[in-house]
PDB file of N, CA and C in Angstrom:
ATOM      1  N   UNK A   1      11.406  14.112 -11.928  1.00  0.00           N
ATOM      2  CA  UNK A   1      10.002  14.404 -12.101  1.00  0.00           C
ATOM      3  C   UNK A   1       9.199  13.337 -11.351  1.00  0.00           C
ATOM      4  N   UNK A   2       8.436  13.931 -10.684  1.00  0.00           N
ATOM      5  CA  UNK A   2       7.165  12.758 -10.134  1.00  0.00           C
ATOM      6  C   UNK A   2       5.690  12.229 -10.965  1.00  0.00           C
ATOM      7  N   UNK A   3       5.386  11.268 -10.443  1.00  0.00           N
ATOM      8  CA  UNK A   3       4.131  11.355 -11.124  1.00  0.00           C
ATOM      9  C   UNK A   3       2.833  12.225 -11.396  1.00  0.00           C
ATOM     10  N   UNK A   4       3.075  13.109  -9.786  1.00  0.00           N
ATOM     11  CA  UNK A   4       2.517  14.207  -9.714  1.00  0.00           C
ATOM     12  C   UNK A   4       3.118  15.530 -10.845  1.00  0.00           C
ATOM     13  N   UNK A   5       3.853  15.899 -11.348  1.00  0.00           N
ATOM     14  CA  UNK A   5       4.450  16.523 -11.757  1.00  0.00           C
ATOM     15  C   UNK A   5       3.884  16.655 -13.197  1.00  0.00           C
ATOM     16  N   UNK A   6       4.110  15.254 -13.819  1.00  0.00           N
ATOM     17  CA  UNK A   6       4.000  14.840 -14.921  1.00  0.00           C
ATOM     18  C   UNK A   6       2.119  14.647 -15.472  1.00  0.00           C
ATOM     19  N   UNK A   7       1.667  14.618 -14.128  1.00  0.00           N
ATOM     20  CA  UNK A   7       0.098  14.741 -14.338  1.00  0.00           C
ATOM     21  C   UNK A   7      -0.255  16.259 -14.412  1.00  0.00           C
ATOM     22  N   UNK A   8       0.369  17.165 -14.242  1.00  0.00           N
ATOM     23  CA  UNK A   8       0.196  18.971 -14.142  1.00  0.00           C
ATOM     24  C   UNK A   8       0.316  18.911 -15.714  1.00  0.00           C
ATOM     25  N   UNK A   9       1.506  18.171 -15.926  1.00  0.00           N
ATOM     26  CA  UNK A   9       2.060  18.775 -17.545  1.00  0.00           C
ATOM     27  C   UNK A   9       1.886  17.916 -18.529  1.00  0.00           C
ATOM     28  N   UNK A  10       0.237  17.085 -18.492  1.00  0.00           N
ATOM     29  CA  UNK A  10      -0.625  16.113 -18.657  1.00  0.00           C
ATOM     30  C   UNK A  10       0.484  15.006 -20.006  1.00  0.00           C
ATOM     31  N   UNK A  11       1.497  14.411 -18.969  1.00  0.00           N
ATOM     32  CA  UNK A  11       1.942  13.639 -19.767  1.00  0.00           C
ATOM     33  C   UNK A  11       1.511  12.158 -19.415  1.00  0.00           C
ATOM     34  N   UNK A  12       0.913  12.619 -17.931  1.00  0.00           N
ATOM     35  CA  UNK A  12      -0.241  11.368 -17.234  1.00  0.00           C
ATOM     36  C   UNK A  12      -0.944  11.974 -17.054  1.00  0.00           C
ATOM     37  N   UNK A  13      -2.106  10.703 -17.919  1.00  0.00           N
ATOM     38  CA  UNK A  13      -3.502  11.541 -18.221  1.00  0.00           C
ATOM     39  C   UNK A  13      -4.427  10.891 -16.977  1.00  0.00           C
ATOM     40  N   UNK A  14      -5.755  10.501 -17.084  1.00  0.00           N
ATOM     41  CA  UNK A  14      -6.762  10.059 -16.080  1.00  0.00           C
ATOM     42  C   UNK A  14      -6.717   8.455 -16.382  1.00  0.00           C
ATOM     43  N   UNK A  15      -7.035   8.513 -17.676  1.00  0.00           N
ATOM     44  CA  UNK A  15      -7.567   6.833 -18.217  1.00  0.00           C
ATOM     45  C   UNK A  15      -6.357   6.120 -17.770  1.00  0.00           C
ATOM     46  N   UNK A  16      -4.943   6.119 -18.191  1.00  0.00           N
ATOM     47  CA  UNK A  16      -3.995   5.263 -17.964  1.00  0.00           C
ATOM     48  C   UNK A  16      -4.008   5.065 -15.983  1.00  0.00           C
ATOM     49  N   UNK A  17      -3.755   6.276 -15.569  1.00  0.00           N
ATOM     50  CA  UNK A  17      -3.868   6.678 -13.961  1.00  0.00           C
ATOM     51  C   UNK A  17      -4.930   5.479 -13.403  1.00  0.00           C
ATOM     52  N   UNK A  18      -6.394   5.953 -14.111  1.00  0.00           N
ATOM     53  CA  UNK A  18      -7.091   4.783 -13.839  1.00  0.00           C
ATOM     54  C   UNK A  18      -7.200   3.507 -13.595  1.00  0.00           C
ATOM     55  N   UNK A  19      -6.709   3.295 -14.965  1.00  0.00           N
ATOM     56  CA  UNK A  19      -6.552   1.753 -15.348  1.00  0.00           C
ATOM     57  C   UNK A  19      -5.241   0.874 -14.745  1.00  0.00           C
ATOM     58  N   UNK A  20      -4.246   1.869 -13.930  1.00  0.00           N
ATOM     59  CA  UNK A  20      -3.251   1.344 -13.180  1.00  0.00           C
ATOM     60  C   UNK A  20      -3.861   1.256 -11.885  1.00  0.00           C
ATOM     61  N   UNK A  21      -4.703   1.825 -11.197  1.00  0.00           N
ATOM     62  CA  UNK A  21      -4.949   1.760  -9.712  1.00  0.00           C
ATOM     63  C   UNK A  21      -5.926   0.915 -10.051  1.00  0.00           C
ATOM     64  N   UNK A  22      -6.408   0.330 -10.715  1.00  0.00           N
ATOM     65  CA  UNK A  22      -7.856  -0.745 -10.918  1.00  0.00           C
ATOM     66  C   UNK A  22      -6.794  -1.937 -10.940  1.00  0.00           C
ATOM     67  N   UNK A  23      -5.862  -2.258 -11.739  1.00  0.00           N
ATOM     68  CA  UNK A  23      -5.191  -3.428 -12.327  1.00  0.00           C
ATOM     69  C   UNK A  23      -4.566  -3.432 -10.975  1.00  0.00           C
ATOM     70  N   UNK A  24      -3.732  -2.556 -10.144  1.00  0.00           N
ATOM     71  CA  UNK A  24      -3.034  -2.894  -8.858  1.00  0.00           C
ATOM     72  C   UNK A  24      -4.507  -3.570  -8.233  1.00  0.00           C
ATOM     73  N   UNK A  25      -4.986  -2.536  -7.567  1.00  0.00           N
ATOM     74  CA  UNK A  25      -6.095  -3.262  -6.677  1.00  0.00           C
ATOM     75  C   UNK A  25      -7.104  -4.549  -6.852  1.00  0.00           C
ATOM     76  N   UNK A  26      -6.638  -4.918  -8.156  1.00  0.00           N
ATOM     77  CA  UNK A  26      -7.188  -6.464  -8.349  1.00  0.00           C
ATOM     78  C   UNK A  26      -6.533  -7.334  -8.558  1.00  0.00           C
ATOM     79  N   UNK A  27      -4.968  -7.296  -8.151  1.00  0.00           N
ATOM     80  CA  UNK A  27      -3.974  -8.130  -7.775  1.00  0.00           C
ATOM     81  C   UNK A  27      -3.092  -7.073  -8.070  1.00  0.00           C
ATOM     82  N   UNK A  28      -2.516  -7.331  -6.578  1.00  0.00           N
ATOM     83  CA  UNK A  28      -1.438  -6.429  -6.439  1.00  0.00           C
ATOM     84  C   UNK A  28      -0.224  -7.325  -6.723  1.00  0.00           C
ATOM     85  N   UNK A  29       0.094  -8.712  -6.911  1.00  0.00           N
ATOM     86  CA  UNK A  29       0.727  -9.456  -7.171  1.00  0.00           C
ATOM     87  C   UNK A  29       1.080  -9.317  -9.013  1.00  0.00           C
ATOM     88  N   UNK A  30       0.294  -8.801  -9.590  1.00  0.00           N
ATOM     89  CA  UNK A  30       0.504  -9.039 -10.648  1.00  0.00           C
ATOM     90  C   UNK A  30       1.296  -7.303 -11.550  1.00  0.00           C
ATOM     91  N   UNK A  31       1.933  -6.925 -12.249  1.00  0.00           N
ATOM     92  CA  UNK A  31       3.044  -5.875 -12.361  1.00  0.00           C
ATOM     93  C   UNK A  31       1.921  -4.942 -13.150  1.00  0.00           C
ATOM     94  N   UNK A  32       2.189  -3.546 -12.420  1.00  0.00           N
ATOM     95  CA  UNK A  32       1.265  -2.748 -13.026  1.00  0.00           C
ATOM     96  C   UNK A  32       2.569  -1.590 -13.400  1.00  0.00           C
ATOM     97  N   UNK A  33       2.562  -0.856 -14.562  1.00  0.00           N
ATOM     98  CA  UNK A  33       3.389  -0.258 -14.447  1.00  0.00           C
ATOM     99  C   UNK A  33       2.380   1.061 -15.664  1.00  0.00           C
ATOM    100  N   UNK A  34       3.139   2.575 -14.941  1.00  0.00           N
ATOM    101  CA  UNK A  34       2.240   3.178 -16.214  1.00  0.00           C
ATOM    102  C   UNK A  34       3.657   3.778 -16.955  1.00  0.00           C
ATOM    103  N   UNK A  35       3.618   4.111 -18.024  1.00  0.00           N
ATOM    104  CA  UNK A  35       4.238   4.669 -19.089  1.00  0.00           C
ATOM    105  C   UNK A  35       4.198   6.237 -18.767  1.00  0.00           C
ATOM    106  N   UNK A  36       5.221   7.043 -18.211  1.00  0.00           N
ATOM    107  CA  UNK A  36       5.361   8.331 -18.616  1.00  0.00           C
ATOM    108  C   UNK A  36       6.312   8.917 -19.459  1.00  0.00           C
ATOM    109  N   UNK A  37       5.613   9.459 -20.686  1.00  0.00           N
ATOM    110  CA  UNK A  37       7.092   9.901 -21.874  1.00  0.00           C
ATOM    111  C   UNK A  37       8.072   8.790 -21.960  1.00  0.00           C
ATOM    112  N   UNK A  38       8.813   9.041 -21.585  1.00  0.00           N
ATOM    113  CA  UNK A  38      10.447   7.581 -21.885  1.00  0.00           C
ATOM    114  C   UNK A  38      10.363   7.101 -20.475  1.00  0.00           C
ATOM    115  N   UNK A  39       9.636   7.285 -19.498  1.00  0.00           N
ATOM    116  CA  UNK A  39      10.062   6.740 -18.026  1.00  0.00           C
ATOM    117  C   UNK A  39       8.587   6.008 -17.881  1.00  0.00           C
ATOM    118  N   UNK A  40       8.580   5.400 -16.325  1.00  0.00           N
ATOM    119  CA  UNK A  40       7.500   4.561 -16.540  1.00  0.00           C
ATOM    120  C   UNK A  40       7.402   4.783 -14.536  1.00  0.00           C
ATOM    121  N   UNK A  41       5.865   4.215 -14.276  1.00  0.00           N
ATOM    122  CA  UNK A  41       6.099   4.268 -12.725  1.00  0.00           C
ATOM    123  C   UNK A  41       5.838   2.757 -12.344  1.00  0.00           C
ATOM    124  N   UNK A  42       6.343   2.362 -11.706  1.00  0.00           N
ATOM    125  CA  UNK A  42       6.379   0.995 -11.379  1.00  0.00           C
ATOM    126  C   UNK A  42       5.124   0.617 -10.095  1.00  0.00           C
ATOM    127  N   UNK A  43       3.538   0.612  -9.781  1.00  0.00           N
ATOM    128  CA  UNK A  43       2.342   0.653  -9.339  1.00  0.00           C
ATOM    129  C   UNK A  43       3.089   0.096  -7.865  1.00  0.00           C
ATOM    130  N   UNK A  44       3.242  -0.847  -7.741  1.00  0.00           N
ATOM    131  CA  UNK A  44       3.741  -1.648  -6.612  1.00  0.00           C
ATOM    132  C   UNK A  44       4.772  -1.261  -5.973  1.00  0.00           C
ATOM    133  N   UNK A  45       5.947  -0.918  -6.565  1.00  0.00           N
ATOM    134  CA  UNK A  45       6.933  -0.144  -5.840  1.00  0.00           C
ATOM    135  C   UNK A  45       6.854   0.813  -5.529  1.00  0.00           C
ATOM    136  N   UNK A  46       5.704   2.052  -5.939  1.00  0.00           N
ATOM    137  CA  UNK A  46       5.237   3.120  -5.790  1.00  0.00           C
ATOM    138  C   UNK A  46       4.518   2.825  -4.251  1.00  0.00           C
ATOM    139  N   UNK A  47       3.566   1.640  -3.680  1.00  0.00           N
ATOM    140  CA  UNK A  47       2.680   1.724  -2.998  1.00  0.00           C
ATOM    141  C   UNK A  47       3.732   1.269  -2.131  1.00  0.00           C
ATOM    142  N   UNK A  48       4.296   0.852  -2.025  1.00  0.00           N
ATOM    143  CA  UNK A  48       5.469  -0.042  -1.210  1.00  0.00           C
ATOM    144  C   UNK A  48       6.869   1.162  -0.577  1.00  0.00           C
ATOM    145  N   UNK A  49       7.196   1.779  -1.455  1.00  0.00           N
ATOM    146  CA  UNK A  49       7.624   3.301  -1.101  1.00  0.00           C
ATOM    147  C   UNK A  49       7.012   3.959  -0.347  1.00  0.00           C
ATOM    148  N   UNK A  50       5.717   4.282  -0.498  1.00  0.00           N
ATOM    149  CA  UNK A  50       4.885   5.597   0.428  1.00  0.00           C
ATOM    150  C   UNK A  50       4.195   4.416   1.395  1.00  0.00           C
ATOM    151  N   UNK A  51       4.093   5.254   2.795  1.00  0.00           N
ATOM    152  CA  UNK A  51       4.210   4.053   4.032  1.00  0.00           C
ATOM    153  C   UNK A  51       3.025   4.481   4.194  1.00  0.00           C
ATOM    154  N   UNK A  52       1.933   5.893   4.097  1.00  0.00           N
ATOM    155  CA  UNK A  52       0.724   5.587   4.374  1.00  0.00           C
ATOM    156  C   UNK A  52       0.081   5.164   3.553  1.00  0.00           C
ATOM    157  N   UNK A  53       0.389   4.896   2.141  1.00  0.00           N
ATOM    158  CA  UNK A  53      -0.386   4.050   1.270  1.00  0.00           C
ATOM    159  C   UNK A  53      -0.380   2.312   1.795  1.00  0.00           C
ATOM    160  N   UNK A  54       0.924   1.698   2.346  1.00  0.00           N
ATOM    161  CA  UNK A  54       0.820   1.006   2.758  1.00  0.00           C
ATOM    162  C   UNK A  54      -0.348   0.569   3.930  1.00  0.00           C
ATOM    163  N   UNK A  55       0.185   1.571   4.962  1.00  0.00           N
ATOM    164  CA  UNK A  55      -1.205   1.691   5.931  1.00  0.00           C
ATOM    165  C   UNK A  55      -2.541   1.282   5.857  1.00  0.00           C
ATOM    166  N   UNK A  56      -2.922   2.383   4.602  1.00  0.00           N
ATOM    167  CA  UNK A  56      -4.116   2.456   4.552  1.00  0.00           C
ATOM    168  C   UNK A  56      -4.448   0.986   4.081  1.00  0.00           C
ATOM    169  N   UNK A  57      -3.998   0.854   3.018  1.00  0.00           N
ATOM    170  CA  UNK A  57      -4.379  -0.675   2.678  1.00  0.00           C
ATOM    171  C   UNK A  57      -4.414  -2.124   2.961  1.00  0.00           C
ATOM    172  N   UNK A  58      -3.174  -2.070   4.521  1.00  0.00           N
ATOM    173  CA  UNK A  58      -3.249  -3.010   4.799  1.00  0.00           C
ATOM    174  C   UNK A  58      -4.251  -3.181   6.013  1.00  0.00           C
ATOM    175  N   UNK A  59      -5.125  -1.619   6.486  1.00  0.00           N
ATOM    176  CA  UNK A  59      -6.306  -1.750   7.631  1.00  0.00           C
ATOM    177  C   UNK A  59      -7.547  -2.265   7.073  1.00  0.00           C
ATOM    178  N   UNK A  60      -8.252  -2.990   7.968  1.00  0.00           N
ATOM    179  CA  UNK A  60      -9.527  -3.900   7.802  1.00  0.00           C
ATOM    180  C   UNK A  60     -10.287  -2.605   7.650  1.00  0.00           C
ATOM    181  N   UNK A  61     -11.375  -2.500   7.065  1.00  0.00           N
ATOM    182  CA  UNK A  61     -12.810  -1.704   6.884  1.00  0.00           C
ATOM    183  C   UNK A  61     -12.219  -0.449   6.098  1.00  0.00           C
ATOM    184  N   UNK A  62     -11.797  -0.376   5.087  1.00  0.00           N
ATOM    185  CA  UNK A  62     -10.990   0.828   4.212  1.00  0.00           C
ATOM    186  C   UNK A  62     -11.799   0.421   2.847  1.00  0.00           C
ATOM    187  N   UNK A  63     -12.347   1.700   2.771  1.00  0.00           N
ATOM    188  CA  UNK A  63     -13.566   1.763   1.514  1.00  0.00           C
ATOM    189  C   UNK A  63     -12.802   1.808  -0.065  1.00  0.00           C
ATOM    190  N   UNK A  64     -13.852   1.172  -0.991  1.00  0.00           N
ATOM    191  CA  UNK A  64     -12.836   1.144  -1.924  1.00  0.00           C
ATOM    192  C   UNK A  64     -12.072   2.721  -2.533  1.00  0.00           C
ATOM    193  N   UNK A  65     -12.779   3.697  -2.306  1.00  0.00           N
ATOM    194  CA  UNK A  65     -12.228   4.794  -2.601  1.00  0.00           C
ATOM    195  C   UNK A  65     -11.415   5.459  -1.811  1.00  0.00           C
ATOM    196  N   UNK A  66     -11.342   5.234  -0.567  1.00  0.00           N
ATOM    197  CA  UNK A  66     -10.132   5.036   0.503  1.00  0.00           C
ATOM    198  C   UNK A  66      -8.693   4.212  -0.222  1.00  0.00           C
ATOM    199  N   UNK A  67      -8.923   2.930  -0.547  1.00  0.00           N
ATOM    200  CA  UNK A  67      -7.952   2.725  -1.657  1.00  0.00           C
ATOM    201  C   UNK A  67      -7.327   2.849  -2.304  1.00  0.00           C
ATOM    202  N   UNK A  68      -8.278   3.732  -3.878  1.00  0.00           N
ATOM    203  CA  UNK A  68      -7.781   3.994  -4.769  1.00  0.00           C
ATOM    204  C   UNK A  68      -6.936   5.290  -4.654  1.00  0.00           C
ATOM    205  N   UNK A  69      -7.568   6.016  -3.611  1.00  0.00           N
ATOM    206  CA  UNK A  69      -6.890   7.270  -3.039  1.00  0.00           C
ATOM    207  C   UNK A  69      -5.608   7.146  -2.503  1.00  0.00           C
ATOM    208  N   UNK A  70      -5.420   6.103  -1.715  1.00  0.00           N
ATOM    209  CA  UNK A  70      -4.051   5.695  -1.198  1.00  0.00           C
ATOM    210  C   UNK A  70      -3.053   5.054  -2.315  1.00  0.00           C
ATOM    211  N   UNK A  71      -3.646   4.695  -3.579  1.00  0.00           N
ATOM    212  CA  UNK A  71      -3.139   4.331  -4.598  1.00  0.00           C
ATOM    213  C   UNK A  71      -2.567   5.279  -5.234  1.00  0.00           C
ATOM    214  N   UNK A  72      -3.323   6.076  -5.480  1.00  0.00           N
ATOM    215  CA  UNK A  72      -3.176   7.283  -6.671  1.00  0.00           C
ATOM    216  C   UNK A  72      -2.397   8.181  -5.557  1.00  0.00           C
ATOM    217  N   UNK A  73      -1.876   8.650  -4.103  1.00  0.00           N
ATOM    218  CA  UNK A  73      -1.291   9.218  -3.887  1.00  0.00           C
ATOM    219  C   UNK A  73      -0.032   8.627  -3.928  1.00  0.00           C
ATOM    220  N   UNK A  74       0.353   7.346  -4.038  1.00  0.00           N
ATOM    221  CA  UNK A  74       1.391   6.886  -4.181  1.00  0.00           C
ATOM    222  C   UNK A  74       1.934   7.306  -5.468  1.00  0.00           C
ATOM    223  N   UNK A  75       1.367   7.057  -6.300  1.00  0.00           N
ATOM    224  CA  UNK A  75       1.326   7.287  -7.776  1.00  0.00           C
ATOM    225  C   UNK A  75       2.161   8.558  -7.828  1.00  0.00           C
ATOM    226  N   UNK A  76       1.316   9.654  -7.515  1.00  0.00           N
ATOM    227  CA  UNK A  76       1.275  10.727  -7.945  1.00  0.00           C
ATOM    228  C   UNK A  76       3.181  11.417  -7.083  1.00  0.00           C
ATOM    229  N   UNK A  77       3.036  10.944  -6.019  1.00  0.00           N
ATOM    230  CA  UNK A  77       4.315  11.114  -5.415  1.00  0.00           C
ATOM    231  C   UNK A  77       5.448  10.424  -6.044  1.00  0.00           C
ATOM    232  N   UNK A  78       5.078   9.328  -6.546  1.00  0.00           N
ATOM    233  CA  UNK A  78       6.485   8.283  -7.037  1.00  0.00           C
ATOM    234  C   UNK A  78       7.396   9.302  -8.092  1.00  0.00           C
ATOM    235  N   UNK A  79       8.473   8.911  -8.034  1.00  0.00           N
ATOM    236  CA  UNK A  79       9.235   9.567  -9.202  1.00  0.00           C
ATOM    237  C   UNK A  79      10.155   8.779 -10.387  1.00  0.00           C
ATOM    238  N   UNK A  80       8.855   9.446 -11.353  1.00  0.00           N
ATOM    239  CA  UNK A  80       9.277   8.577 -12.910  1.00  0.00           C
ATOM    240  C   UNK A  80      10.818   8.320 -12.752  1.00  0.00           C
ATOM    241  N   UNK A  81      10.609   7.190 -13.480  1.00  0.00           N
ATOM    242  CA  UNK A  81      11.854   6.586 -14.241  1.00  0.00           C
ATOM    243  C   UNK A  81      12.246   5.942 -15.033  1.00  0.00           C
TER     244      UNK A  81
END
């Protein structure tokens, strides 16, 4: 199951989703992880996996909602575990 998957069959809701792409993007150094059912997505290894999330974030002039977008598609692609 992906994170995407698991957000259809709202076992990831918005607020947690949220509050993981806010906590990554204000230190990505520090472990963001969200809770799905018994599995969990690991924020950083998620963004670090998908190479245009990487991209996007590591180019100069990328708006913050450019960001969170490159965040949350990582997210949403990663697959729980």
């Amino acid at each position: 199951m992906t994170g995407g998957e698991a957000y259809k069959q709202k076992l990831l809701t918005g607020a947690p989703l949220d509050a993981a792409i806010a906590a990554y993007l204000a230190d990505p150094s520090k472990p963001a992880v969200i809770k799905v059912g018994k599995g969990s997505i690991d924020v950083a290894a998620a963004v670090l996996a998908h190479a245009y999330s990487v991209e996007v974030l590591a180019r100069k002039g990328v708006t913050a909602p450019q960001q969170r977008n490159a965040v949350k598609t990582a997210i949403l692609l990663a697959p729980v575990g």
